[in-house]
Protein backbone atom coordinates (compact mmCIF):
# COMPACT_ATOMS: atom_id res chain seq x y z
CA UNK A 1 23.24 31.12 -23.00
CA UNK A 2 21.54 34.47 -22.28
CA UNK A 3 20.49 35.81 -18.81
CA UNK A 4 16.77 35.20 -20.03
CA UNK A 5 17.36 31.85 -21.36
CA UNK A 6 19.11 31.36 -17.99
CA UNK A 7 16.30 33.03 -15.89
CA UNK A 8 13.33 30.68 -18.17
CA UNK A 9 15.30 27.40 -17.29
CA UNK A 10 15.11 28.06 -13.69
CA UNK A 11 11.96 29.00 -13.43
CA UNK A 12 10.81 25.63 -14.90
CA UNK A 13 8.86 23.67 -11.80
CA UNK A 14 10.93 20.75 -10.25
CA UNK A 15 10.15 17.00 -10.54
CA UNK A 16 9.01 17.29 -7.08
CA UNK A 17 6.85 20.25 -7.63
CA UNK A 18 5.02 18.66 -10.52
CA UNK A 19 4.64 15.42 -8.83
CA UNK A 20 3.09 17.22 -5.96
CA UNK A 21 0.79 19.14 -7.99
CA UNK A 22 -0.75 16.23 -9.88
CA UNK A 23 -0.99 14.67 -6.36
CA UNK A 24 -3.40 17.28 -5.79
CA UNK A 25 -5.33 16.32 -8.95
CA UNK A 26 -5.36 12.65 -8.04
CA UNK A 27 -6.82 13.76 -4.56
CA UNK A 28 -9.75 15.84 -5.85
CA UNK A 29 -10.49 13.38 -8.38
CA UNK A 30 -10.87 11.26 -5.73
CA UNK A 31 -13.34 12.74 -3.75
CA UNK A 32 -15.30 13.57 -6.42
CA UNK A 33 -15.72 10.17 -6.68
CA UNK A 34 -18.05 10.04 -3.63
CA UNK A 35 -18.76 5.83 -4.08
CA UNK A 36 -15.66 4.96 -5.10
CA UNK A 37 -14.06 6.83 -1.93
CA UNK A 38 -16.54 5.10 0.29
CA UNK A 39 -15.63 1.81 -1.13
CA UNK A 40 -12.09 2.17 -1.16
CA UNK A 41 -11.54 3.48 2.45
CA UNK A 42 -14.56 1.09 3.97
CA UNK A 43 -13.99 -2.38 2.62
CA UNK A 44 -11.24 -3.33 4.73
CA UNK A 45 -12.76 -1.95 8.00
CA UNK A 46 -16.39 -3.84 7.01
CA UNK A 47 -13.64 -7.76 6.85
CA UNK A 48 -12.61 -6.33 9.93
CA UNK A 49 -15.53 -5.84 11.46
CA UNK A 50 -17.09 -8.51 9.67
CA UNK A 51 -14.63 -11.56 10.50
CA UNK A 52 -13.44 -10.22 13.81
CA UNK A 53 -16.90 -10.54 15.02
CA UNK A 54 -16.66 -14.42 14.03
CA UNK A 55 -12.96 -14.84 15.08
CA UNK A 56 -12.02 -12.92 17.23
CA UNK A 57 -12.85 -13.88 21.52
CA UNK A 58 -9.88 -12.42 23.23
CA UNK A 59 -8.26 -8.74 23.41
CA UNK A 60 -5.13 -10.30 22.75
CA UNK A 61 -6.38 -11.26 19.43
CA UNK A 62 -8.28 -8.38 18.45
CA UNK A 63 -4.61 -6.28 18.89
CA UNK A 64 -2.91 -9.17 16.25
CA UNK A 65 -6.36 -8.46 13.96
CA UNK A 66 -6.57 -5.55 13.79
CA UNK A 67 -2.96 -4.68 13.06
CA UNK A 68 -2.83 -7.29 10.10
CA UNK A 69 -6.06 -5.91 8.85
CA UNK A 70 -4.35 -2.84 8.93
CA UNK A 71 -1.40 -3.74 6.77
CA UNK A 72 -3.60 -5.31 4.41
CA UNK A 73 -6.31 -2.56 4.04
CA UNK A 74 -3.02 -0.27 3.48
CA UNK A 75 -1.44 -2.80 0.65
CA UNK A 76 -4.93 -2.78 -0.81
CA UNK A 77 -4.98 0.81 -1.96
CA UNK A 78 -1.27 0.56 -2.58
CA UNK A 79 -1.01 -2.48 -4.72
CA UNK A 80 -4.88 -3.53 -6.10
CA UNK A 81 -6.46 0.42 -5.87
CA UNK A 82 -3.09 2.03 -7.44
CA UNK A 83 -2.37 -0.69 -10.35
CA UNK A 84 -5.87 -0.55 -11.19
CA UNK A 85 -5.92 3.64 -11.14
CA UNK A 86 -2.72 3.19 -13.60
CA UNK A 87 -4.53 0.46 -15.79
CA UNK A 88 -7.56 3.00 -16.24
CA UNK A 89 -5.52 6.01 -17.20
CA UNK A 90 -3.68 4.22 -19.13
CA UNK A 91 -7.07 2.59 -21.27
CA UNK A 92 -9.15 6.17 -21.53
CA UNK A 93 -5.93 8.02 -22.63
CA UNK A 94 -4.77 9.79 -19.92
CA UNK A 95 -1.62 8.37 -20.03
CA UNK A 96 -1.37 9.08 -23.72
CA UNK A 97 -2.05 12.83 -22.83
CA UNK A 98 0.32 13.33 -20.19
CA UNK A 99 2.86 12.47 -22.42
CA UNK A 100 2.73 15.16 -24.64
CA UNK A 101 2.82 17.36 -21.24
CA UNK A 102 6.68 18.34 -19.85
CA UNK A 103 5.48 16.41 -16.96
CA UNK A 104 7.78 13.53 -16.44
CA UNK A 105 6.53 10.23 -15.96
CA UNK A 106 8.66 10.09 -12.18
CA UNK A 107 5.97 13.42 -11.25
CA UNK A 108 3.00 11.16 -12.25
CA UNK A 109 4.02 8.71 -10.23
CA UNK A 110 4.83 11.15 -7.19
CA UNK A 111 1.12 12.05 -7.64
CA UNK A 112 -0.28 8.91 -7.66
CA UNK A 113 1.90 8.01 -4.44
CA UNK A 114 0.58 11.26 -3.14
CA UNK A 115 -2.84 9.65 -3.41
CA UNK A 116 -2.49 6.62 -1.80
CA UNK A 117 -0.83 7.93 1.13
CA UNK A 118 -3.79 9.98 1.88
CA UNK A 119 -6.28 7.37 1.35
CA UNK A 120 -4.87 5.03 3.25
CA UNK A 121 -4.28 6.96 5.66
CA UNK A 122 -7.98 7.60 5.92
CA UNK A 123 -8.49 3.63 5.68
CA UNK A 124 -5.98 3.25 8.82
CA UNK A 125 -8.11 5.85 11.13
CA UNK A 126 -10.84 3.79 9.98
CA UNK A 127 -9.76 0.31 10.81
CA UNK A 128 -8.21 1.90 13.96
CA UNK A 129 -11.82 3.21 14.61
CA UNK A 130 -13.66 -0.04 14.32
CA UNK A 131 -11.14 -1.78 16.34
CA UNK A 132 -11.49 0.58 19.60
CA UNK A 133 -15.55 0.56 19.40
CA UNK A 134 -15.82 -3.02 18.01
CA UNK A 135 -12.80 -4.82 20.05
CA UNK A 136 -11.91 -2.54 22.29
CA UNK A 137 -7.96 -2.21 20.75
CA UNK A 138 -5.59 -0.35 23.02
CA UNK A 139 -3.29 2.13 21.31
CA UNK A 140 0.47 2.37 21.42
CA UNK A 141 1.41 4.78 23.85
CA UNK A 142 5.07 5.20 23.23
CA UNK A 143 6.48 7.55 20.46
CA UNK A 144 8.70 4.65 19.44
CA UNK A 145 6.07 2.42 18.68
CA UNK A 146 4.26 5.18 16.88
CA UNK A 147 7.63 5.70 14.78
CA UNK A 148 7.76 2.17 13.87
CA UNK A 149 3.98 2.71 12.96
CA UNK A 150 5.80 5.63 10.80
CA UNK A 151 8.02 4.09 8.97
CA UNK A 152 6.11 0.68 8.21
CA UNK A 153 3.20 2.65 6.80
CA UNK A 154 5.67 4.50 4.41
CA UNK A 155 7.89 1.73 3.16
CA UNK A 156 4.90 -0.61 2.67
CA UNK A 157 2.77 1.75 0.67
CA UNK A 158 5.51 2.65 -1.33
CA UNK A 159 7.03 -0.48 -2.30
CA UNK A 160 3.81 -1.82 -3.04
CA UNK A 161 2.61 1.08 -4.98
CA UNK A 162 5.43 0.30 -7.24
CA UNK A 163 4.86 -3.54 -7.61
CA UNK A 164 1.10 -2.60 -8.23
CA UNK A 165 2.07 -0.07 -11.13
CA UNK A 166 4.48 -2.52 -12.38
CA UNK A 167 1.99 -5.36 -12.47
CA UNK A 168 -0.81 -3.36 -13.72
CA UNK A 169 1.14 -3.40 -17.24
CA UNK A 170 0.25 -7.30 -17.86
CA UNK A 171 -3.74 -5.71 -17.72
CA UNK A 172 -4.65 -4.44 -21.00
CA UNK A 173 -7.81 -2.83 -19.88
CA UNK A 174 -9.59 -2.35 -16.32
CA UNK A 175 -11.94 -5.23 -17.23
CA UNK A 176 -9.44 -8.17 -16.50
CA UNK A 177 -7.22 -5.74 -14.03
CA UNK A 178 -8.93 -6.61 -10.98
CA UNK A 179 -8.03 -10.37 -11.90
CA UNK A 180 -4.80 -9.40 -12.58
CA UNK A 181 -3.84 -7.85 -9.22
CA UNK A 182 -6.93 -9.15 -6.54
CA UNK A 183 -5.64 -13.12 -7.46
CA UNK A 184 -2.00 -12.44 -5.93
CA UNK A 185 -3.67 -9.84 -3.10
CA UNK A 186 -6.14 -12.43 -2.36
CA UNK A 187 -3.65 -15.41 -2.13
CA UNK A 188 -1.03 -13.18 -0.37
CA UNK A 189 -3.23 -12.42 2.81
CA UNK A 190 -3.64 -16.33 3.59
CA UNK A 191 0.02 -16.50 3.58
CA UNK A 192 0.71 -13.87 5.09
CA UNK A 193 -0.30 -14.46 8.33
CA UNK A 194 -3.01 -11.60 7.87
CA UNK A 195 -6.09 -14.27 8.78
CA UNK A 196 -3.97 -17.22 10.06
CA UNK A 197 -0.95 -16.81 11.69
CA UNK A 198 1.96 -17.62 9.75
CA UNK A 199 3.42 -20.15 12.59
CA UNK A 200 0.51 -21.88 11.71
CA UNK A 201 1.12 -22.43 8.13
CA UNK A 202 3.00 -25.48 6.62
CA UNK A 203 6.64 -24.49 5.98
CA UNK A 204 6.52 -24.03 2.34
CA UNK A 205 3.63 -21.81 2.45
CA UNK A 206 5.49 -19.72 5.31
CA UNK A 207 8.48 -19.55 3.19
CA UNK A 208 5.91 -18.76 -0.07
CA UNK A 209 5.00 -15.94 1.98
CA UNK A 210 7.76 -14.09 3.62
CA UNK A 211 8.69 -13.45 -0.42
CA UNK A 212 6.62 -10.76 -0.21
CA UNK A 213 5.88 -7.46 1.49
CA UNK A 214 2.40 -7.94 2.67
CA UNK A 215 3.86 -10.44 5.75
CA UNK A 216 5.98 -7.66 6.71
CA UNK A 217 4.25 -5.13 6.77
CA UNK A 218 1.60 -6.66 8.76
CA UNK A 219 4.33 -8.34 10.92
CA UNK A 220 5.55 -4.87 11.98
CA UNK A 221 2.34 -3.50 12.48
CA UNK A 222 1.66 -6.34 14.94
CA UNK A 223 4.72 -5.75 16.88
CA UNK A 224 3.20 -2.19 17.32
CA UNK A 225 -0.34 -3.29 18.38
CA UNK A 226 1.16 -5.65 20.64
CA UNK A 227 0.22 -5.54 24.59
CA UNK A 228 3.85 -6.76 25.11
CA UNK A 229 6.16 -8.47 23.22
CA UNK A 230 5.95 -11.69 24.60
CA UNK A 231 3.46 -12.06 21.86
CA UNK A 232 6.28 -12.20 19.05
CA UNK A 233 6.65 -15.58 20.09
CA UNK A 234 3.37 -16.02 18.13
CA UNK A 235 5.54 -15.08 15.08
CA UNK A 236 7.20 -17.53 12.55
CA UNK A 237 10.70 -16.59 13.76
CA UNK A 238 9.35 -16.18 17.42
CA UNK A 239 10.20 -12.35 16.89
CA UNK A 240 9.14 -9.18 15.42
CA UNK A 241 12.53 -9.37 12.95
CA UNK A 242 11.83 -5.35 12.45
CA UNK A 243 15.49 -5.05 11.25
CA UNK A 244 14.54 -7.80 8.41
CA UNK A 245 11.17 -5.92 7.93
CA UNK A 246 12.92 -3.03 6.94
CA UNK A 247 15.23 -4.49 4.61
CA UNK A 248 12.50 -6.29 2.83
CA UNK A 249 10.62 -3.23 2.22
CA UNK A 250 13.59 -1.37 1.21
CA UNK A 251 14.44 -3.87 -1.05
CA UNK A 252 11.38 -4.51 -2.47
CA UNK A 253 11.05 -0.25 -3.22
CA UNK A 254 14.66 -0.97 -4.98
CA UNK A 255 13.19 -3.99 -6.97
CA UNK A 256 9.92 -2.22 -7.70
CA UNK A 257 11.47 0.82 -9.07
CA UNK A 258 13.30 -1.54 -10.94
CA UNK A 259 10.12 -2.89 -12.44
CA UNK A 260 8.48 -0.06 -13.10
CA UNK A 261 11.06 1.64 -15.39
CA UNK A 262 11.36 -1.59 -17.23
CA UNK A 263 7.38 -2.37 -17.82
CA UNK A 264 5.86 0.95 -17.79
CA UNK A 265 3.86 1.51 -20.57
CA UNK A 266 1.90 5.18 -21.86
CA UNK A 267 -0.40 2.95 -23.79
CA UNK A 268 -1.35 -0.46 -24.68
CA UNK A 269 0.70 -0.43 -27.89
CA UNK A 270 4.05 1.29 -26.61
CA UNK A 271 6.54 2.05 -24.12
């Protein structure tokens, strides 16, 4: 190999770099879309605000609301916004043309990851927002509450970023996707303890539940909201478990990137 050949290969941009840089696309797509943003980022603070008025009657309550409407608003744009984002690109041919691109499809992914961090991170202020003015929601004030606020946010978006991508692939075109991945979403947040708590559920709809991320996530968002944790005994174990809701998460990431690699399709006719 000569020195040129040598100096060409590493100047090729990484996996990371790419996946970064179509992040950036997916962003100013994004807020091009000026209705689609407001829709996106506002729906989940407009249930909030909506069905806390009706349900909520106690600060206690508005702090286990308003977390769980959190974790929900967040799996939204991970799981139903993302799969859906996929199931469009993949039906007008974008897909198709990032094929033929040296972009690999791990970069496109990175990008679209990229994405939903950012928006729902916009869709957390938000909720957070509503619930000060509306409900008058105390913050955390320790860092380690704000860590486990860290690392919840990250595994939960990104394991169910993956699950949405890999369930967008049973859509074949955007018309029956929001079926597709808003019947599971829908169904999900009733077991999940995100509008009834789970201890109030029937057993085999808290065990249905605790399957998937969405109870975790909003379970460790409620042990950060929390005024103490004496309110963990308002929990199906009687705890915030935060050990187990890490392990989920991570294992859900491990099964969706499972999924993904073994469903992922460029088009609607191949792999």
């Amino acid at each position: 190999m000569t020195a040129a050949t040598v100096s060409k290969t590493a100047a090729l941009p990484s996996m990371l770099s790419l996946g970064l840089a179509r992040g950036g696309t997916e962003l100013r797509e994004f807020f091009r879309q000026k209705e689609n943003l407001i829709f996106t980022i506002s729906l989940p603070a407009l249930l909030m605000l909506l069905l806390g008025t009706v349900y909520v009657k106690e600060p206690a309550a508005a702090q286990m609301f308003a977390a769980s409407m959190i974790g929900a608003g967040i799996i939204s744009t991970s799981f139903v916004g993302l799969g859906m984002s996929v199931v469009a690109d993949r039906e007008d041919g974008t897909l198709k043309r990032l094929r033929g691109t040296p972009m690999p499809f791990t970069s496109y992914f990175i990008g679209k990851i990229v994405l939903v961090f950012v928006s729902s991170l916009f869709e957390a202020v938000l909720l957070l927002a509503v619930g000060i003015l509306r409900f008058d929601l105390e913050l955390p004030t320790s860092a380690e509450k704000w860590l486990t606020f860290a690392w919840v946010f990250t595994l939960g978006v990104i394991a169910c970023s993956l699950i949405g991508v890999a369930l967008s692939s049973i859509a074949k075109s955007t018309r029956n996707a929001a079926g597709v991945l808003n019947l599971p979403y829908i169904v999900l947040q009733f077991l999940s303890g995100v509008f009834i708590m789970q201890s109030a559920l029937p057993e085999s709809l808290r065990t249905a539940g605790s399957l998937f991320p969405l109870k975790w996530v909003c379970q460790g968002f409620r042990s950060v909201f929390a005024l103490n944790d004496d309110y963990a005994v308002m929990e199906a174990a009687g705890s915030w478990e935060l050990g187990k809701v890490a392990l989920v998460l991570a294992a859900w990431t491990i099964v969706g990137l499972v999924l993904v690699g073994r469903t992922f399709r460029w088009s609607n006719t191949t792999r």
